[in-house]
Protein backbone atom coordinates (compact mmCIF):
# COMPACT_ATOMS: atom_id res chain seq x y z
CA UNK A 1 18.19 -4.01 -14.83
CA UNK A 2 20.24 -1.58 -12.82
CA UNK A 3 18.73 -0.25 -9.66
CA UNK A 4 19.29 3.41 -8.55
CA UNK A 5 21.94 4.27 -5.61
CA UNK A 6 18.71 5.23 -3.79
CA UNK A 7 17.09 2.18 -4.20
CA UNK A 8 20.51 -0.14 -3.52
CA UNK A 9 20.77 2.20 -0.08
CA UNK A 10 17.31 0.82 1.01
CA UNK A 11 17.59 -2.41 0.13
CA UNK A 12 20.70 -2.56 2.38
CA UNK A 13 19.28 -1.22 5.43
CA UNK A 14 16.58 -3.32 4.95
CA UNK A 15 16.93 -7.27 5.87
CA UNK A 16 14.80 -10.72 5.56
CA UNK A 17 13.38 -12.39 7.91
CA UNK A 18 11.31 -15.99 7.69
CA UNK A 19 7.54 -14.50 8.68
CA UNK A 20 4.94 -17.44 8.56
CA UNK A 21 7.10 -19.52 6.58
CA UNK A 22 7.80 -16.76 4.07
CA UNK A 23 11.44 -14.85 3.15
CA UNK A 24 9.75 -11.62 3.29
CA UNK A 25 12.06 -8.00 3.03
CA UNK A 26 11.39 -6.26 6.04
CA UNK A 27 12.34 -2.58 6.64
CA UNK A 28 12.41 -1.63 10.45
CA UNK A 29 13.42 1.73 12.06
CA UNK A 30 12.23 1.81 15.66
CA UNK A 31 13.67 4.29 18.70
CA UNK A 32 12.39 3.82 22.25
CA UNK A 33 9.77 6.24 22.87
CA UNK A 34 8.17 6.78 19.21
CA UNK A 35 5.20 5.39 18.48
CA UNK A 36 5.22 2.48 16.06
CA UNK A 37 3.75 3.23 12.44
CA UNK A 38 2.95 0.39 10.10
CA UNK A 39 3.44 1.41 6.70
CA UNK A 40 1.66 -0.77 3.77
CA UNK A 41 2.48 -0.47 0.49
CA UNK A 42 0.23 -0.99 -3.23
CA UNK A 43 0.46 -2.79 -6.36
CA UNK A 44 2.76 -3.41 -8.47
CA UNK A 45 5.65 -2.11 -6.72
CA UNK A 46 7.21 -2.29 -3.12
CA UNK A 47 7.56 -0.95 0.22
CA UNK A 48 10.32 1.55 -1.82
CA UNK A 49 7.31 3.74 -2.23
CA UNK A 50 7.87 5.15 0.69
CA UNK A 51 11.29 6.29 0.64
CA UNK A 52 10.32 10.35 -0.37
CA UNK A 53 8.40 9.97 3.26
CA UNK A 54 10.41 7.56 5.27
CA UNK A 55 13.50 9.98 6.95
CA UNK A 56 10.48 12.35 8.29
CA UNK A 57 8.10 9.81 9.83
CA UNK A 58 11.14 8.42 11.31
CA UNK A 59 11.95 11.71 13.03
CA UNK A 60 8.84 11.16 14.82
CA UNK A 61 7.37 7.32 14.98
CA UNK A 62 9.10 3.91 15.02
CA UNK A 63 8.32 2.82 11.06
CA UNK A 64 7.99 -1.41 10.00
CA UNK A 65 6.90 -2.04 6.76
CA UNK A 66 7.66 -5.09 4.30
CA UNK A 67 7.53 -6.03 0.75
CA UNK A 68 3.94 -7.96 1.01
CA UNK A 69 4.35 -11.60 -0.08
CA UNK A 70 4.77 -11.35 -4.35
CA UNK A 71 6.21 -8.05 -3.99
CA UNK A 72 9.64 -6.40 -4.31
CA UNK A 73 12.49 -8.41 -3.15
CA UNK A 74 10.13 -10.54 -0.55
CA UNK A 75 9.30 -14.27 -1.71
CA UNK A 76 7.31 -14.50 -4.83
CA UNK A 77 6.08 -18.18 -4.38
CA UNK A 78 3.99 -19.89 -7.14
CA UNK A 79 1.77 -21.61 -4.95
CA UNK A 80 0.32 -18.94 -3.43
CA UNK A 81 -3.49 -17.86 -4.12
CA UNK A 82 -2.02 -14.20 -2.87
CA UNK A 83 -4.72 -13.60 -0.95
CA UNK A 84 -5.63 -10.57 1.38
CA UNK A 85 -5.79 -12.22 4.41
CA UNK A 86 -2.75 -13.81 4.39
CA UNK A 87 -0.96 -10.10 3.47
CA UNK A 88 -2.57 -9.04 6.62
CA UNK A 89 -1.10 -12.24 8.99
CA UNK A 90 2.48 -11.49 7.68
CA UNK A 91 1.93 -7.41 8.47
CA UNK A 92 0.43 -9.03 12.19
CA UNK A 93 3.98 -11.29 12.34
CA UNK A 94 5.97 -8.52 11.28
CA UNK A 95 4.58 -6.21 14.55
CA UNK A 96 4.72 -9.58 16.69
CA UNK A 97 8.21 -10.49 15.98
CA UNK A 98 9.58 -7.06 16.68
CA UNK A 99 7.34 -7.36 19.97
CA UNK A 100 4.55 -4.06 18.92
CA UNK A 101 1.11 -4.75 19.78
CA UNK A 102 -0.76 -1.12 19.34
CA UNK A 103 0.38 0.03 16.15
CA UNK A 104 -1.06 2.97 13.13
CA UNK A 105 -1.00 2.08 10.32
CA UNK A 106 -0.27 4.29 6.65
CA UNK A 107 -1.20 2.03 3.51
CA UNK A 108 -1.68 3.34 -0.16
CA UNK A 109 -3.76 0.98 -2.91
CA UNK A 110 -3.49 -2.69 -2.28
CA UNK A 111 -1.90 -1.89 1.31
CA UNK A 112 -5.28 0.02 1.55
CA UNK A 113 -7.10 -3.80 1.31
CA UNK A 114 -4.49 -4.88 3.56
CA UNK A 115 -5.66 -2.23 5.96
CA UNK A 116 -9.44 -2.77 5.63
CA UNK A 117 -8.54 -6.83 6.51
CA UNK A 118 -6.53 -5.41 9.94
CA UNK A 119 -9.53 -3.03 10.50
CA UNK A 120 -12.17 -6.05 10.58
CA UNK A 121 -9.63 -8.01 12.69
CA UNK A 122 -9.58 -5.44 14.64
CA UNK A 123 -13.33 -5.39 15.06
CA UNK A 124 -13.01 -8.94 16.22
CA UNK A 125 -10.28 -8.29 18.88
CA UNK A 126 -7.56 -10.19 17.07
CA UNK A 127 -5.30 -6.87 16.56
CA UNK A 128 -5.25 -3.48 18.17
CA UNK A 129 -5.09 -0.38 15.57
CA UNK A 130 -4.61 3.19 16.84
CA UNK A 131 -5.29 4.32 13.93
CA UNK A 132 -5.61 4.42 10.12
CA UNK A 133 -4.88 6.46 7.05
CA UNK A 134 -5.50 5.71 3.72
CA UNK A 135 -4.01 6.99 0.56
CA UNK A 136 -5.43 6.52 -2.74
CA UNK A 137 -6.62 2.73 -3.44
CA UNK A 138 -9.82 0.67 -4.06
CA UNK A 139 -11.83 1.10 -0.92
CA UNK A 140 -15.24 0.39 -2.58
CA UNK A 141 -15.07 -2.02 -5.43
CA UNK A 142 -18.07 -0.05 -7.30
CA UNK A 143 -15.86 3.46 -7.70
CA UNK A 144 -12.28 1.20 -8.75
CA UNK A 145 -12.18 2.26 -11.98
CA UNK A 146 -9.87 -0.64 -13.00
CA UNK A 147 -7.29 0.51 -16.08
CA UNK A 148 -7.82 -1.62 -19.76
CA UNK A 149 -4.25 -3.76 -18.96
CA UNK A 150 -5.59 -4.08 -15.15
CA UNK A 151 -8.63 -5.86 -16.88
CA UNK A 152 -6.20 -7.76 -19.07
CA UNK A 153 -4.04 -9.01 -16.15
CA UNK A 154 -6.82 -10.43 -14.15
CA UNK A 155 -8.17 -12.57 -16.90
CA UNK A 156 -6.91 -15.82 -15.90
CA UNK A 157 -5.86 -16.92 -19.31
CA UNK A 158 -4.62 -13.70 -21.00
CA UNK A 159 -2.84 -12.38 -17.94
CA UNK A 160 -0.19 -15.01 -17.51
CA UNK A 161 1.27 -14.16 -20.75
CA UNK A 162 0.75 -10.90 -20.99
CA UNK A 163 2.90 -10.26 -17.91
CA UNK A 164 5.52 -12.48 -19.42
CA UNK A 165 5.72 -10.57 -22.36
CA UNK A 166 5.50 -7.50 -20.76
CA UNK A 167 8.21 -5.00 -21.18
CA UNK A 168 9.80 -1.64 -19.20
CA UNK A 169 7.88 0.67 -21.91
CA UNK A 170 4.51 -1.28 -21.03
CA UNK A 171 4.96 -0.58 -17.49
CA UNK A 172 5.93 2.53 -17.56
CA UNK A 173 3.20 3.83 -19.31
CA UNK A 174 0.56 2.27 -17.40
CA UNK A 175 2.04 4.28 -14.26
CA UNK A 176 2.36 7.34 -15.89
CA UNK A 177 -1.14 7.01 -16.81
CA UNK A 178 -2.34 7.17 -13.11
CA UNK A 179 0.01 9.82 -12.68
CA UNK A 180 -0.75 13.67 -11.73
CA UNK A 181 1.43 16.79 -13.28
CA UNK A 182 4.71 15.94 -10.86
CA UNK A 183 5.89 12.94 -13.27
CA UNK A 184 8.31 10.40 -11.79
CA UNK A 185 11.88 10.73 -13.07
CA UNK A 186 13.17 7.75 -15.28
CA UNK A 187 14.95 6.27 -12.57
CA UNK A 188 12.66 6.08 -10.20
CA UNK A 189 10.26 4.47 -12.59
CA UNK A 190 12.91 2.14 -13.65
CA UNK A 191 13.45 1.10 -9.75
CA UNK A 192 9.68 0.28 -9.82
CA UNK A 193 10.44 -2.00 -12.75
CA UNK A 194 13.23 -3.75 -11.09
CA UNK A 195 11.52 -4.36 -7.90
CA UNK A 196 8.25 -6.11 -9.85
CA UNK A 197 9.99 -8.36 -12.07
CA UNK A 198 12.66 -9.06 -9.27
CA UNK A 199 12.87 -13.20 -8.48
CA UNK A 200 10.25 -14.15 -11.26
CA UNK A 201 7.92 -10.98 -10.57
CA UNK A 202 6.22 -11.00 -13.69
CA UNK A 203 4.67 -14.24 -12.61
CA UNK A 204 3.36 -12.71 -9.36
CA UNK A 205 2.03 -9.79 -10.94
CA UNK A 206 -0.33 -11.69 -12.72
CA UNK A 207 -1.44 -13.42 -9.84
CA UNK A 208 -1.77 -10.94 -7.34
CA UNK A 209 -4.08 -8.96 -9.75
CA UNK A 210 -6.88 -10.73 -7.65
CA UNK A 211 -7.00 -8.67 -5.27
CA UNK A 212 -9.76 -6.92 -7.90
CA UNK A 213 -12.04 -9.93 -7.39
CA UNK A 214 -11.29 -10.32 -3.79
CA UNK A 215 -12.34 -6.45 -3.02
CA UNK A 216 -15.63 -7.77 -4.70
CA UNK A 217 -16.12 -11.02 -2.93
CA UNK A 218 -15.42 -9.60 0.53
CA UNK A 219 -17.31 -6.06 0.36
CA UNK A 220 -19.31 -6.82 2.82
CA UNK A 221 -16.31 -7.40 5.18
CA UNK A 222 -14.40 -4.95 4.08
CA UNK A 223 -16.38 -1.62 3.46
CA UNK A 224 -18.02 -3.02 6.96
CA UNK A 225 -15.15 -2.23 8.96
CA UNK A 226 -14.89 1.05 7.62
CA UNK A 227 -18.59 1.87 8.87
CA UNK A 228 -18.33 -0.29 11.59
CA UNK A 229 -14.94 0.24 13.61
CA UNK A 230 -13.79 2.93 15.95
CA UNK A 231 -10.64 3.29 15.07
CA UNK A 232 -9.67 7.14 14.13
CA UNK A 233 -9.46 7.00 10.14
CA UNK A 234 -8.26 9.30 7.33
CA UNK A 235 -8.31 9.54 3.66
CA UNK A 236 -5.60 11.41 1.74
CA UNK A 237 -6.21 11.41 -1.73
CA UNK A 238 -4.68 12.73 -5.03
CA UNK A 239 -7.87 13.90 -6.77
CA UNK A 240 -6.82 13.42 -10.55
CA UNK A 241 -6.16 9.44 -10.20
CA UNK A 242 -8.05 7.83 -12.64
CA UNK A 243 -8.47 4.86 -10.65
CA UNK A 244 -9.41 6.11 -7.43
CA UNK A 245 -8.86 9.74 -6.96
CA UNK A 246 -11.95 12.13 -6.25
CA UNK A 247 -14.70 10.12 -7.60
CA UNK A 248 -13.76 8.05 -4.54
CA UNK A 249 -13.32 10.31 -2.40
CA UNK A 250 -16.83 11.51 -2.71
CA UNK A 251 -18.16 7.36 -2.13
CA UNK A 252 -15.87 7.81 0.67
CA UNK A 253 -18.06 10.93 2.33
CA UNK A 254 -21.34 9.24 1.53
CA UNK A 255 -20.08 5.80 3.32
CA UNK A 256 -17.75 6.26 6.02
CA UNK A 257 -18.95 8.18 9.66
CA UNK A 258 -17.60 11.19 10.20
CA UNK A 259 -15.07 11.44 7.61
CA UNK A 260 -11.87 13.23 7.33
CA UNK A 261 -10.32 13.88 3.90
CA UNK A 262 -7.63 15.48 2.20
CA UNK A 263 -7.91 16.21 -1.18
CA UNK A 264 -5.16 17.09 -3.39
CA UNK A 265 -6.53 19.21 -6.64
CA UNK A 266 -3.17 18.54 -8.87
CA UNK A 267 -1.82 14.96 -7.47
CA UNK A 268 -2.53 11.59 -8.95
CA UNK A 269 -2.69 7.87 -7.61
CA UNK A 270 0.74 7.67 -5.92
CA UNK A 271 0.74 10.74 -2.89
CA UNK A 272 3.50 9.63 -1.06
CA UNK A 273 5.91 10.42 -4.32
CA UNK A 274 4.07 12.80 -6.47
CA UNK A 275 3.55 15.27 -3.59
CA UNK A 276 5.77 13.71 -0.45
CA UNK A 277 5.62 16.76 1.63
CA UNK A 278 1.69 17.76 1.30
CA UNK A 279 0.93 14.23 2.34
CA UNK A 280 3.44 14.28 5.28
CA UNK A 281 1.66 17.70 6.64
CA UNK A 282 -1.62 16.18 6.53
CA UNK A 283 -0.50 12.80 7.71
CA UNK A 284 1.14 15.20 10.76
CA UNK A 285 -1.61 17.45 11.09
CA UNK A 286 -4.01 14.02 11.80
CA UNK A 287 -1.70 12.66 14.17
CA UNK A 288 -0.93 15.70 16.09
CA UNK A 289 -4.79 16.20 17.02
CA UNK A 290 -5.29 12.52 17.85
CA UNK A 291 -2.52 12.96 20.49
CA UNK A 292 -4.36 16.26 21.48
CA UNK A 293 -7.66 14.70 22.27
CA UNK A 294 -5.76 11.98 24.11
């Protein structure tokens, strides 16, 4: 399938590099002086989602981000178990080989698991965070309300083959579903579509779906290190996802200390491209107070 002139443009300014073994798509744009941001991105698609945000965080902070490994235009191997941890070790190479040791870090859904792995490293004095902000994703296992082909996916016989038999319709419609009133235009769903069935991506899809039983199996690690750490955190979150919009949001007050949340009424599960310039004004608004109190 075609990919959009957007989409080409970032993949050329982007470049691979061999991380832990790995090919892994790496997009770096760092000027002395600006702090360095490390962006995660969620499941299914690629760090792509953050193009709507990229040219103003830029402006102000060095940005690295990757296609995790089984995403985008990274390697998709088949022997990997796709696990968590190892998502987190290649973000850690990515900030080691470009020499950045005190990093932020903006992740949305799986990125936000990602996140939650750095933030218990972090804990344990094997990473230094400045801080953290999460978009909408599965925090808390108990409020991911997992969608009905999500459920299908992760069953380890049914998924394989539904994901090989899945088509551009299919997925389409299961991101529209999680979508808020500020739809997606066709291309840029069709540039998600390219990027997760890129190099045998259907394959990895239905792999990397367990990162729904990992988010169960780890809780305790996990949700820990957002009680636990003191790392400055935030939660921006588009209220009408299904998934994880406002109903976890509110788990989110009950759980974390002290917490800081944005809530946006009319957005759904992806921020950063339903409502690009909300999320960059309260992504700003965070950082900008940080740097006061420092």
């Amino acid at each position: 399938m075609d990919s959009s002139t957007e989409l080409n443009a970032w993949v050329a300014t982007g470049e691979w590099r061999v991380l832990r073994g790995r090919r892994m798509f790496v997009r770096v744009e760092a000027s002395n002086g600006r702090p360095p941001l490390l962006l995660i991105h969620g499941y299914p698609t690629a760090s792509y989602d953050w193009h709507a945000v990229w040219s103003a965080l830029a402006a102000r902070y060095s940005l690295y981000t990757l296609d995790l490994l089984g995403f985008g235009n990274s390697e998709k191997p088949r022997d990997s178990r796709y696990q968590i941890a190892e998502q987190a070790a290649l973000c850690v190479a990515l900030l080691n080989h470009f020499g950045v040791h005190d990093v932020h870090v903006l992740a949305h859904d799986y990125g936000d698991t990602v996140a939650q792995e750095l933030l218990a490293r972090e804990i344990e004095d094997r990473v230094s965070l400045l801080s953290v902000v999460f978009l909408n994703g599965g925090l808390f296992p108990e409020t991911h309300r997992a969608r009905r082909a999500q459920k299908m996916l992760a069953n380890p016989l049914l998924g394989p083959l539904m994901a090989r038999a899945m088509r551009y319709d299919q997925f389409a419609s299961a991101l529209l579903s999680v979508w808020g009133p500020a739809r997606p235009s066709e291309a840029e769903l069709r540039d998600m579509w390219a990027l997760a069935e890129r190099n045998d991506g259907r394959r990895a899809i239905a792999r990397l779906i367990n990162y729904m039983a990992q988010r169960r199996r780890h809780r305790g690690r996990w949700v820990g290190a957002l009680v636990e750490t003191r790392v400055p955190l935030k939660l921006i979150c588009g209220a009408l996802d299904p998934i994880s919009g406002a109903h976890m949001a509110d788990r989110y007050r009950e759980i974390v200390p002290r917490p800081n949340i944005t809530l946006l009424a009319d957005v759904g599960h992806y921020p950063q491209v339903e409502a690009p310039q909300r999320v960059l004004d309260a992504y700003l608004a965070f950082r900008t107070k940080l740097e006061s109190r420092a």
